[in-house]
PDB file of N, CA and C in Angstrom:
ATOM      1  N   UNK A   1     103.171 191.442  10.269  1.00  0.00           N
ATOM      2  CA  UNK A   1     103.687 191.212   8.939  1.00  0.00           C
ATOM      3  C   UNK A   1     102.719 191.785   7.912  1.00  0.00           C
ATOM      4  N   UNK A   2     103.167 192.760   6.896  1.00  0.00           N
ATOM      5  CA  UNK A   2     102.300 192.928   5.869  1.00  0.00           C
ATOM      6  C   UNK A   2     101.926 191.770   4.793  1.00  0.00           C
ATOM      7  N   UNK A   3     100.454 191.822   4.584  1.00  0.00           N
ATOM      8  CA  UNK A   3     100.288 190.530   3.728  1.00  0.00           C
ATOM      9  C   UNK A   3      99.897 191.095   2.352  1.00  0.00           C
ATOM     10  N   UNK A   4     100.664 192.717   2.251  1.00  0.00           N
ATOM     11  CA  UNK A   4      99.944 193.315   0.643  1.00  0.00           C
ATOM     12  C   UNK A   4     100.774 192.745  -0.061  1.00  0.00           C
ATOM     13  N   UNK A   5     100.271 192.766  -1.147  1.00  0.00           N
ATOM     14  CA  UNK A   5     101.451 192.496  -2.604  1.00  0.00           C
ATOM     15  C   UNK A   5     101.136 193.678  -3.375  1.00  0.00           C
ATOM     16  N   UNK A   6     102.091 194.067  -3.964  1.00  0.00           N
ATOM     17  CA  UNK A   6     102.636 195.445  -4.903  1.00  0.00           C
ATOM     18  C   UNK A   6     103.320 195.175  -6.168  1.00  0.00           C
ATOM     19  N   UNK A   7     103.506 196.257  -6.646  1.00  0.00           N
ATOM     20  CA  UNK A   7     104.364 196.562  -7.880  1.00  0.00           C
ATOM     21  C   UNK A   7     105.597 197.147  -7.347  1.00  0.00           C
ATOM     22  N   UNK A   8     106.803 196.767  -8.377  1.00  0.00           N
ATOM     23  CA  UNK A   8     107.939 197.607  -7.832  1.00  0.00           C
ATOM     24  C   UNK A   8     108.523 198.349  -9.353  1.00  0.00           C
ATOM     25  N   UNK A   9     108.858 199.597  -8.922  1.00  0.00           N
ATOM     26  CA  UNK A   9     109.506 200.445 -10.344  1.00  0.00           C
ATOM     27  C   UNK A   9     110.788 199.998 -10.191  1.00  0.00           C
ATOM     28  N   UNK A  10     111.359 199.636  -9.283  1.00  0.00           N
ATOM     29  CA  UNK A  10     112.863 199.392  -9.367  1.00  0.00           C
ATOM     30  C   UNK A  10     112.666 197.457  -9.730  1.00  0.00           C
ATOM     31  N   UNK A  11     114.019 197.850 -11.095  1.00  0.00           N
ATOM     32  CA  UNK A  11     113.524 196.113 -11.447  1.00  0.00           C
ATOM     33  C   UNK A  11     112.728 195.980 -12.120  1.00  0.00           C
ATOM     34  N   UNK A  12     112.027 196.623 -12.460  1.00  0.00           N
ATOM     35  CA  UNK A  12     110.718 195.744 -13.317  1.00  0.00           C
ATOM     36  C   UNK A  12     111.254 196.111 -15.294  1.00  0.00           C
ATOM     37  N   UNK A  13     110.534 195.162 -15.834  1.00  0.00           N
ATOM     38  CA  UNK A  13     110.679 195.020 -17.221  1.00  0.00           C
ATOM     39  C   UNK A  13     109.988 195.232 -17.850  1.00  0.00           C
ATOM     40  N   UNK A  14     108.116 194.800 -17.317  1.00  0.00           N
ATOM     41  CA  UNK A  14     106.720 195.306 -18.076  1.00  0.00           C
ATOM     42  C   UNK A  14     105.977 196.091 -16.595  1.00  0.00           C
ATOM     43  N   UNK A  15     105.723 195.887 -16.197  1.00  0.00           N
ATOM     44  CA  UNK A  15     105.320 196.818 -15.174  1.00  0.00           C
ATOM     45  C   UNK A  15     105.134 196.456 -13.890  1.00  0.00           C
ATOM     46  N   UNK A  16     106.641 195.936 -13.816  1.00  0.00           N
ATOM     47  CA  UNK A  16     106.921 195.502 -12.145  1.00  0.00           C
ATOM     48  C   UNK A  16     106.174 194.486 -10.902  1.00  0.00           C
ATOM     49  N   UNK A  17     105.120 193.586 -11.516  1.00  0.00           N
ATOM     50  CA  UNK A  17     104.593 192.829 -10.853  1.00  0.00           C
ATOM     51  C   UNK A  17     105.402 191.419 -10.011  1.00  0.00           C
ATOM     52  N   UNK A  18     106.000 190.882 -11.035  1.00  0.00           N
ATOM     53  CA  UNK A  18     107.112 189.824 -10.803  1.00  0.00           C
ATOM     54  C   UNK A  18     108.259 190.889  -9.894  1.00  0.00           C
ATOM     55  N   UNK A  19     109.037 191.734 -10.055  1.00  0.00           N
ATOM     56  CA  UNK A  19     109.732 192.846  -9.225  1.00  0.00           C
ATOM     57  C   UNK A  19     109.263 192.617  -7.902  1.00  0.00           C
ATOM     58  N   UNK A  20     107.946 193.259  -7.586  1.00  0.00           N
ATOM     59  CA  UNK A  20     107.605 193.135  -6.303  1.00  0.00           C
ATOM     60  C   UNK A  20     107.139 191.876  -5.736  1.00  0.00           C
ATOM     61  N   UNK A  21     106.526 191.564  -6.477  1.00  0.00           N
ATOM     62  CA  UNK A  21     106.445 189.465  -5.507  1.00  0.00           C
ATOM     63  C   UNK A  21     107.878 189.416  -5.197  1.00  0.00           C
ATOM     64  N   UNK A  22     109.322 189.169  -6.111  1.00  0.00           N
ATOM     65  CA  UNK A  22     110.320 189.077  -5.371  1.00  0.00           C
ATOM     66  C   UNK A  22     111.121 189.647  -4.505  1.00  0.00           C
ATOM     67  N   UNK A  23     110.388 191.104  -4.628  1.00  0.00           N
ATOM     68  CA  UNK A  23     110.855 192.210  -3.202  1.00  0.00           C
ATOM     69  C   UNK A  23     110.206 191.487  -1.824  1.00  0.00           C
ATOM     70  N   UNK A  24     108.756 191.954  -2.704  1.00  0.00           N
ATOM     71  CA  UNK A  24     108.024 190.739  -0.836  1.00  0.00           C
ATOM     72  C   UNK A  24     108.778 189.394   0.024  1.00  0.00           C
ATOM     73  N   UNK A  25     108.600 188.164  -1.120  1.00  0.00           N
ATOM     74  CA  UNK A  25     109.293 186.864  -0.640  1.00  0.00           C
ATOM     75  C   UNK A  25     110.862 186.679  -0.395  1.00  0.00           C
ATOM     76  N   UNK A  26     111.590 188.209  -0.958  1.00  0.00           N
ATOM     77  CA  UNK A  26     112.664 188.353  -0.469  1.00  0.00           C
ATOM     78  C   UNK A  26     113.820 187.197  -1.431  1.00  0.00           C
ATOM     79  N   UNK A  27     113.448 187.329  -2.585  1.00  0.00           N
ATOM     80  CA  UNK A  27     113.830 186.283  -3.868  1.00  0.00           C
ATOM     81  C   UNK A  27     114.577 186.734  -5.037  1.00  0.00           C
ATOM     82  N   UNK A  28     115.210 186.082  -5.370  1.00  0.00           N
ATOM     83  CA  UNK A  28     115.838 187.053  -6.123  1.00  0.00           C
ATOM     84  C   UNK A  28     114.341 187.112  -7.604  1.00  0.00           C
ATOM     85  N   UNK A  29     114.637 188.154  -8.533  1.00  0.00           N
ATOM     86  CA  UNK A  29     113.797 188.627  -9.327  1.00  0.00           C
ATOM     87  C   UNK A  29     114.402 187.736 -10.382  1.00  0.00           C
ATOM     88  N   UNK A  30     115.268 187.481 -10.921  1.00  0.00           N
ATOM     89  CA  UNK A  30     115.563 186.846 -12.104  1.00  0.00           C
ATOM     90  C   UNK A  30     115.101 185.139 -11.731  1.00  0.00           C
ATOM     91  N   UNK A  31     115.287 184.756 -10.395  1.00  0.00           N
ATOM     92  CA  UNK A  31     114.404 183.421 -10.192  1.00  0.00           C
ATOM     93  C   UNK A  31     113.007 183.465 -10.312  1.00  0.00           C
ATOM     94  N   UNK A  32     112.107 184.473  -9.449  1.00  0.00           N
ATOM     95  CA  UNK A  32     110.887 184.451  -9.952  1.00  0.00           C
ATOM     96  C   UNK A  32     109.943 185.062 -11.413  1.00  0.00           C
ATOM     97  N   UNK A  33     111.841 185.210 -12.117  1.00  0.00           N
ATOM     98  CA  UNK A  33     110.925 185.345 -13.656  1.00  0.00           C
ATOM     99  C   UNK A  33     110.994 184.000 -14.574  1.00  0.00           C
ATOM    100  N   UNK A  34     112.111 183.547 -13.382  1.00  0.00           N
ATOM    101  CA  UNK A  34     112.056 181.770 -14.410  1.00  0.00           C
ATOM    102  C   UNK A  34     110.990 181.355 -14.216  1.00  0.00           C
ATOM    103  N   UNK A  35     110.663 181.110 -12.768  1.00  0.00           N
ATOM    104  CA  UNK A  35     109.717 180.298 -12.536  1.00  0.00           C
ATOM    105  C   UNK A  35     108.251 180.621 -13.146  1.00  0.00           C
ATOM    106  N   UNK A  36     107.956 181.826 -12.832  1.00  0.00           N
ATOM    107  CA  UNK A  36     106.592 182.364 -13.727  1.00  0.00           C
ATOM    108  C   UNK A  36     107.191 182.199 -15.475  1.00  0.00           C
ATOM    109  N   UNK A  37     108.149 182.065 -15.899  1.00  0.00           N
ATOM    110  CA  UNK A  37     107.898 181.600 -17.619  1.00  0.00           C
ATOM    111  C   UNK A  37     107.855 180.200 -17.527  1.00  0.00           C
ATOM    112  N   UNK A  38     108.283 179.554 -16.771  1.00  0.00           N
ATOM    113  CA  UNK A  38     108.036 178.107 -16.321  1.00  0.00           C
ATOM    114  C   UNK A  38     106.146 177.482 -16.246  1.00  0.00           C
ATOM    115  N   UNK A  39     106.114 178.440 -15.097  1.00  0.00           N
ATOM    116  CA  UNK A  39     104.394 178.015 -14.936  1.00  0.00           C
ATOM    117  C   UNK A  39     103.444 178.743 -15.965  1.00  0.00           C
ATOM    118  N   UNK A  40     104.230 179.672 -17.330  1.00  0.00           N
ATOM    119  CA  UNK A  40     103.157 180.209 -18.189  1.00  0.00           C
ATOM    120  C   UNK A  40     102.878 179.156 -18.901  1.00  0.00           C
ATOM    121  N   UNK A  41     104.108 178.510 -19.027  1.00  0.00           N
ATOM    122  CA  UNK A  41     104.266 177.503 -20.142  1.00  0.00           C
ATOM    123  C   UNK A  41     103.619 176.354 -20.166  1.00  0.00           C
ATOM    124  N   UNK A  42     103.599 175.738 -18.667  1.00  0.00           N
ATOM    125  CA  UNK A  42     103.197 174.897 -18.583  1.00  0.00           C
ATOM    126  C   UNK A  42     101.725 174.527 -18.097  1.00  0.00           C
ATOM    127  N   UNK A  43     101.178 175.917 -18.260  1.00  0.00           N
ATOM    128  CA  UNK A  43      99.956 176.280 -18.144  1.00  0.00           C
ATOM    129  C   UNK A  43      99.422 176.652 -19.148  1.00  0.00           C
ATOM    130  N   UNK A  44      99.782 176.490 -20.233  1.00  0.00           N
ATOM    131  CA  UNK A  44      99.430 176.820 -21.553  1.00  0.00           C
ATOM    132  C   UNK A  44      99.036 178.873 -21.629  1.00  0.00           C
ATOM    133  N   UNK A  45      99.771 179.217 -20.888  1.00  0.00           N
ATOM    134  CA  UNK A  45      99.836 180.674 -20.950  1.00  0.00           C
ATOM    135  C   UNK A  45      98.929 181.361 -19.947  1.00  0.00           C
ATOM    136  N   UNK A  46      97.969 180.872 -19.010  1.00  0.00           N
ATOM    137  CA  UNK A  46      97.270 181.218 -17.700  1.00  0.00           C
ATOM    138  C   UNK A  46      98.351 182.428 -17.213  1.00  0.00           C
ATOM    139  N   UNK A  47      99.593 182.618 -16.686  1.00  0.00           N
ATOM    140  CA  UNK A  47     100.054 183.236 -16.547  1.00  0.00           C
ATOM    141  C   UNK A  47      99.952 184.511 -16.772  1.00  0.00           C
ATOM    142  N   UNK A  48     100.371 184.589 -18.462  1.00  0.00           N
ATOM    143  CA  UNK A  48     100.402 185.778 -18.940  1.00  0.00           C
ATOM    144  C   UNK A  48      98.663 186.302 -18.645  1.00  0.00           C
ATOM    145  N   UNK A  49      97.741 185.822 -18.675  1.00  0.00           N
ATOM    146  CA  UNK A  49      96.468 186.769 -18.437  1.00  0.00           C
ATOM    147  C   UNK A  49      96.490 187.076 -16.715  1.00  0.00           C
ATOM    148  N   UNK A  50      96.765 186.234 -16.033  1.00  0.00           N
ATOM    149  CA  UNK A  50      97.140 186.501 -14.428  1.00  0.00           C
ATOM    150  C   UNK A  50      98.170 187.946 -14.119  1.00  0.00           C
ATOM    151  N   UNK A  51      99.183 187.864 -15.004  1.00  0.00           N
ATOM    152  CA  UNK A  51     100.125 188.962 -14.993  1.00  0.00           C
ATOM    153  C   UNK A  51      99.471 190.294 -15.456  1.00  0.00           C
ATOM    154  N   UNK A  52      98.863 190.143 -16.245  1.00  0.00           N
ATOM    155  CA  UNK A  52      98.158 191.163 -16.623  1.00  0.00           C
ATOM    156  C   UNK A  52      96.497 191.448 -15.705  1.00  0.00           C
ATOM    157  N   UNK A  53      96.346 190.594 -15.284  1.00  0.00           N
ATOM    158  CA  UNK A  53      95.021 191.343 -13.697  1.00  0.00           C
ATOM    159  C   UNK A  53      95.850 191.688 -12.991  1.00  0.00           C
ATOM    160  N   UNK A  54      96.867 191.635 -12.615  1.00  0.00           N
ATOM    161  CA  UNK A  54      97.816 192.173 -11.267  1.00  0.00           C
ATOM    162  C   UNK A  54      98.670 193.611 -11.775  1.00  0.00           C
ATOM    163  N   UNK A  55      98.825 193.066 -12.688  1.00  0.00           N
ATOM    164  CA  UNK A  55      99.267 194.663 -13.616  1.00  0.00           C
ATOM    165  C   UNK A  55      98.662 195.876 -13.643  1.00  0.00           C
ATOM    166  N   UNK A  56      96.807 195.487 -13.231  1.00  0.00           N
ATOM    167  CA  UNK A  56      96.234 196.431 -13.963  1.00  0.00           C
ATOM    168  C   UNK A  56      95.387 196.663 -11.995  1.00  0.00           C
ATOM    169  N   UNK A  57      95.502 195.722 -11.244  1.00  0.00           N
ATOM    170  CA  UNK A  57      94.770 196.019  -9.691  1.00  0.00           C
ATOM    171  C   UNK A  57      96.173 196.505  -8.719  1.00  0.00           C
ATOM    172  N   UNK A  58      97.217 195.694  -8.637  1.00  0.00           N
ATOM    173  CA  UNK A  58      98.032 195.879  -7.715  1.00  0.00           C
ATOM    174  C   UNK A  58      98.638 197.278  -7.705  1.00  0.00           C
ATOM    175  N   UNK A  59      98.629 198.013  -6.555  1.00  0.00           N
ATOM    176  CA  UNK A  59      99.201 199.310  -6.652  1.00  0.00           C
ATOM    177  C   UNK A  59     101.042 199.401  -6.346  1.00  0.00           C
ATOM    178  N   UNK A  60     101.966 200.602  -6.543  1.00  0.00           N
ATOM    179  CA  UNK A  60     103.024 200.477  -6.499  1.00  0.00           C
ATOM    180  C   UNK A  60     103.505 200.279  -4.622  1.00  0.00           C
ATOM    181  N   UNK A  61     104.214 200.199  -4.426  1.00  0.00           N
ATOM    182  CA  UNK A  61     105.089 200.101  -3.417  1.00  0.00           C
ATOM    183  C   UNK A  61     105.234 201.617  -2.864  1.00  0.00           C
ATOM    184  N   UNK A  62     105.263 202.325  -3.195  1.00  0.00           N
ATOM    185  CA  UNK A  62     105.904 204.059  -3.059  1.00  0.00           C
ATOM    186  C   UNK A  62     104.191 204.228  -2.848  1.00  0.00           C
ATOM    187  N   UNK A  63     103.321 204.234  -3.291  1.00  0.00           N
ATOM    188  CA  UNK A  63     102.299 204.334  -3.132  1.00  0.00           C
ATOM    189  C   UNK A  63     101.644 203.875  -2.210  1.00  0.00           C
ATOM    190  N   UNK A  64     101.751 202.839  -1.497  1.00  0.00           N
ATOM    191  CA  UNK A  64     101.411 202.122  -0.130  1.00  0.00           C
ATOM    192  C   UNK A  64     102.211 202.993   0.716  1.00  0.00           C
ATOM    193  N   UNK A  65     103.222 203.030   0.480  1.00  0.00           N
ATOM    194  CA  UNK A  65     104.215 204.077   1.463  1.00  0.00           C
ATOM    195  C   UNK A  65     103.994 204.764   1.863  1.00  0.00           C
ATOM    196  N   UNK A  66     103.109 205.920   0.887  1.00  0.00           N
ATOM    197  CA  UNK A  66     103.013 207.253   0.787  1.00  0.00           C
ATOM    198  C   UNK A  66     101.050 207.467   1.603  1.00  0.00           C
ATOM    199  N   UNK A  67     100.945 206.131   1.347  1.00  0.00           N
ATOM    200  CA  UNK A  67      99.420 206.399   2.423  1.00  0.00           C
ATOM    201  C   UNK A  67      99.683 206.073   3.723  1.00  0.00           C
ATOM    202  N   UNK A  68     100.719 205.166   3.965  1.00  0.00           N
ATOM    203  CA  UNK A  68     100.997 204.775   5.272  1.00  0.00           C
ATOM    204  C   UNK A  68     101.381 205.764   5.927  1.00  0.00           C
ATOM    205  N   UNK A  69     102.740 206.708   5.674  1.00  0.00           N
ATOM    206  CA  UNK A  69     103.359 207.392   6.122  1.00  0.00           C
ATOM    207  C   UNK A  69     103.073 208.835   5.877  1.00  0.00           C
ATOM    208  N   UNK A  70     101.807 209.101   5.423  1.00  0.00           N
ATOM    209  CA  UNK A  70     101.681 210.564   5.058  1.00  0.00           C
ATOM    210  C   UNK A  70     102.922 211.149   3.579  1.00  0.00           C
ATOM    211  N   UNK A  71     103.351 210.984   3.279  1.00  0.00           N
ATOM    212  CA  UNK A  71     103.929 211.563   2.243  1.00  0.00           C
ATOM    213  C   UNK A  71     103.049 211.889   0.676  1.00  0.00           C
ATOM    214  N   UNK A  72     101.899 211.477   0.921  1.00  0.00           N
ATOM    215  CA  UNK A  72     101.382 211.758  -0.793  1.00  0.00           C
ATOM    216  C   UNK A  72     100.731 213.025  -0.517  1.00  0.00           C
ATOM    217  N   UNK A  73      99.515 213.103  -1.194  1.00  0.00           N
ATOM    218  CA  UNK A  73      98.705 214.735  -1.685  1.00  0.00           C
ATOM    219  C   UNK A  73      98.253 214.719  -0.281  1.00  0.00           C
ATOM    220  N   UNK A  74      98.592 215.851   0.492  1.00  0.00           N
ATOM    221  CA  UNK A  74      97.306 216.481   1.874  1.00  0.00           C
ATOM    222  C   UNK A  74      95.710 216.254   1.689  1.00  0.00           C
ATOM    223  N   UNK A  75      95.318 215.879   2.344  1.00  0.00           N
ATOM    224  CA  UNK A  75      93.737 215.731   2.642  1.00  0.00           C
ATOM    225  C   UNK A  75      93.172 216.772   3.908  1.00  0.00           C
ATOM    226  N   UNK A  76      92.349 217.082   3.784  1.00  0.00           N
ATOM    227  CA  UNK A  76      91.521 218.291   4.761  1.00  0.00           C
ATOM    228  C   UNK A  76      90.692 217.399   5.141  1.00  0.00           C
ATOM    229  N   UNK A  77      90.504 217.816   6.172  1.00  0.00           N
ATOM    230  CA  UNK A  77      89.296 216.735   7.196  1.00  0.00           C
ATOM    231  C   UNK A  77      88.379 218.326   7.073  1.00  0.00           C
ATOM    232  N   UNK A  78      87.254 217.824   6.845  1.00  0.00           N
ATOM    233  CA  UNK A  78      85.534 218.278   6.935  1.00  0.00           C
ATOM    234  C   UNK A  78      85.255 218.414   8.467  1.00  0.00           C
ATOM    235  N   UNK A  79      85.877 219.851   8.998  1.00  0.00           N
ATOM    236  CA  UNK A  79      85.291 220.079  10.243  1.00  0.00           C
ATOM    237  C   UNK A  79      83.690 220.037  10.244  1.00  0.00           C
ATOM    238  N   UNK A  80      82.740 219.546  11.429  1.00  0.00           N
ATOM    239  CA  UNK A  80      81.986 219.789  11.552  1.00  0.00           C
ATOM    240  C   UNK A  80      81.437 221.490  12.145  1.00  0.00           C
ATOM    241  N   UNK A  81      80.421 222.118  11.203  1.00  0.00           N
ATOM    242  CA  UNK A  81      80.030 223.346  11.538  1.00  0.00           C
ATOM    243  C   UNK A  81      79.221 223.725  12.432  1.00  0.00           C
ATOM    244  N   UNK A  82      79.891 225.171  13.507  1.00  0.00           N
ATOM    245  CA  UNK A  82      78.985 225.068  14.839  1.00  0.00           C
ATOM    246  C   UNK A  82      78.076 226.221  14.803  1.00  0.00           C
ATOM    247  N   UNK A  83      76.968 225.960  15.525  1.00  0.00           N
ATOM    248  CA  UNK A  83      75.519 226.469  15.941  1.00  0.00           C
ATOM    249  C   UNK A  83      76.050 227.351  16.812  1.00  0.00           C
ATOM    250  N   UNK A  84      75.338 228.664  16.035  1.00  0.00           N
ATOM    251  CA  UNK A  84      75.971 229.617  17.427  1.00  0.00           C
ATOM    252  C   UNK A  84      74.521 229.915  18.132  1.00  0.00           C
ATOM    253  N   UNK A  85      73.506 229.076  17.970  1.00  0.00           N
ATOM    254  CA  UNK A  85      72.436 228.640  18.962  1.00  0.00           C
ATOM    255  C   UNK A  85      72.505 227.156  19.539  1.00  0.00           C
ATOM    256  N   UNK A  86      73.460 226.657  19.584  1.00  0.00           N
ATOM    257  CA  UNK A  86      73.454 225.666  20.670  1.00  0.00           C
ATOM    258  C   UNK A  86      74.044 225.748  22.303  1.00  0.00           C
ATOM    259  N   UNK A  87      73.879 225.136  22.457  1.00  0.00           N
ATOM    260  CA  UNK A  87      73.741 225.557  24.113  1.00  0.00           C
ATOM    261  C   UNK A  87      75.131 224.822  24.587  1.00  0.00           C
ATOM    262  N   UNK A  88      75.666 225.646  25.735  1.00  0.00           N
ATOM    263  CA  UNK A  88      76.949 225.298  25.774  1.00  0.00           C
ATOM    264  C   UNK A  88      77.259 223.741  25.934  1.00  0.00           C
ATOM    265  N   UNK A  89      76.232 222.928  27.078  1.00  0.00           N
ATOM    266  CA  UNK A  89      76.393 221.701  27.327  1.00  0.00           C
ATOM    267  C   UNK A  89      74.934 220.636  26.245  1.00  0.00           C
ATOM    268  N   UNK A  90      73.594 221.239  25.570  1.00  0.00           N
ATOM    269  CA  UNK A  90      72.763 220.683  25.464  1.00  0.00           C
ATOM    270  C   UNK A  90      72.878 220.917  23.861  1.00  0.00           C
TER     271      UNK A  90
END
C-alpha cells in the first residue's frame, strides 16, 4: 500500500491538497472540504496554516507517477571511466 500523500490538479480549488487526501482515502472531496472547514473552525484556524505547509511540501500526483514509472525528464547515469592501463583481471 502506498502511504504518500499528494496534491491532485483534478478537483482542486487552491492548490489541490484537500483533492488528493480525498483521492487517497477514497472520499468524496466535497466531504473532506466540510470536514477540514469544520476542524479550521473549530481550531480557531490551525487548519488554514496546516493547509498551507502541505501546499507548499506535498508534491503532485502526476509527479510521483512520473518518477515511479519513468515518464518525466531522462537522467544519464555517470558511467564509470576505464584505464586503458588496467589489467584485464587486476
Amino acid at each position: 500500500m502506498n502511504t504518500k500523500f499528494y496534491k491532485l490538479r483534478r478537483n482542486r480549488m487552491v492548490s489541490g491538497v484537500l483533492a488528493g487526501l480525498s483521492d487517497k482515502w477514497k472520499l468524496d472531496v466535497t466531504l473532506v472540504r466540510f470536514l477540514f472547514s469544520i476542524f479550521t473552525v473549530a481550531n480557531f484556524g490551525i487548519g488554514v496554516i496546516i493547509y498551507i505547509i502541505l501546499a507548499s511540501i506535498l508534491p503532485t500526483k502526476e509527479e510521483i507517477e512520473a518518477e515511479m514509472y519513468g515518464t518525466g525528464p531522462r537522467k544519464r547515469k555517470e558511467a564509470e571511466a576505464i584505464d586503458d592501463n588496467d589489467g584485464w583481471f587486476w
